[in-house]
Each structure stands twice: as C-alpha cells, then as structure tokens.
Protein backbone atom coordinates (compact mmCIF):
# COMPACT_ATOMS: atom_id res chain seq x y z
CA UNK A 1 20.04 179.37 123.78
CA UNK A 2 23.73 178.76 122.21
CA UNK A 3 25.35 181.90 121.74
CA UNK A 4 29.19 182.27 120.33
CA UNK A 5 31.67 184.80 120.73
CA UNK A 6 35.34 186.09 119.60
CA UNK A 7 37.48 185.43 122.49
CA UNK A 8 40.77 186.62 121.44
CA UNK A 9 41.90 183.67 118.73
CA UNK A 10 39.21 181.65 119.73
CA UNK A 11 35.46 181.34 120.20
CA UNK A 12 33.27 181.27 123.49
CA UNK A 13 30.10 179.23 123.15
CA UNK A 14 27.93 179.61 126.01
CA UNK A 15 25.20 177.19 126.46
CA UNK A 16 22.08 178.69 128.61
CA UNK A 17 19.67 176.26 129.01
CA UNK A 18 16.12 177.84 130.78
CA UNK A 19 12.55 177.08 131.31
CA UNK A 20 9.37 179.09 132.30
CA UNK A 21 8.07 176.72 134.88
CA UNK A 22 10.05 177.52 137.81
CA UNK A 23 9.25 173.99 139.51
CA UNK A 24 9.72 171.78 135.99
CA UNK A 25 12.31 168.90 136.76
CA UNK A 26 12.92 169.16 133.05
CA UNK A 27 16.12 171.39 133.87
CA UNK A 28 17.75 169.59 136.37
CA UNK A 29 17.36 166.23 134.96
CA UNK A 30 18.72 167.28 131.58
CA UNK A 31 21.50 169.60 133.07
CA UNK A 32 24.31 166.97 133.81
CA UNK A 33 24.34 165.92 130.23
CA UNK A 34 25.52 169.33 128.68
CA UNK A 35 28.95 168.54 130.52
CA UNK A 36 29.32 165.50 128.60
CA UNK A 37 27.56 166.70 124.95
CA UNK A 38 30.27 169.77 124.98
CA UNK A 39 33.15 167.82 126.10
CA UNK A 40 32.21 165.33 123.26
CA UNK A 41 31.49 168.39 121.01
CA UNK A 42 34.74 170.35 121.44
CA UNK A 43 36.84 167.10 121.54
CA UNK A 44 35.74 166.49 117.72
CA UNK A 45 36.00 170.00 116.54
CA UNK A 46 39.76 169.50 117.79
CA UNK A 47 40.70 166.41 116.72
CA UNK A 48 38.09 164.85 114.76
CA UNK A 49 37.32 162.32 117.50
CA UNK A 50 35.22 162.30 120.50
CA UNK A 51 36.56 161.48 123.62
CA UNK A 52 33.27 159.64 125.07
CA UNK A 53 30.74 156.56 123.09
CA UNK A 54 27.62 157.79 122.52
C-alpha cells in the first residue's frame, strides 16, 4: 500500500508492504529493495536523475 500525505511544504509517502502468510519469504526477500527503489525514486523527482543504475 503507498499512501501520501501533506507534511508541512512537503509530502510523506509511506510505503507498507504486507502479506497474509505469516511464514511467506516473499517479504523479507523483497524488503531490502524498497531502500534502493525510493532512494532512486525521490532522487529523480528532485533532480531529474537517479542516483543508482538500474
């Protein structure tokens, strides 16, 4: 779920990322990526560029 909020001048996106199988892998295995993905994401919605190669 992405969900964005007014934070004063700027936004707030919060990323929550869930699943109903309480022992999937799925979660853990895709969670280190989001780090990357926003970094990348904010980086271009600042300055056109992204700051790691896909």
């Amino acid at each position: 779920m992405f969900e964005l909020e007014a934070v004063k001048d700027t936004e707030k996106l919060t990323v929550t990322h869930s699943m109903d199988r309480p022992e999937s892998k799925l979660i853990p295995a895709v969670a280190g990526g989001w780090p990357r993905i926003l970094a990348n994401l904010k980086s271009l919605l600042e300055t056109g560029d992204v700051i790691l190669p896909p």
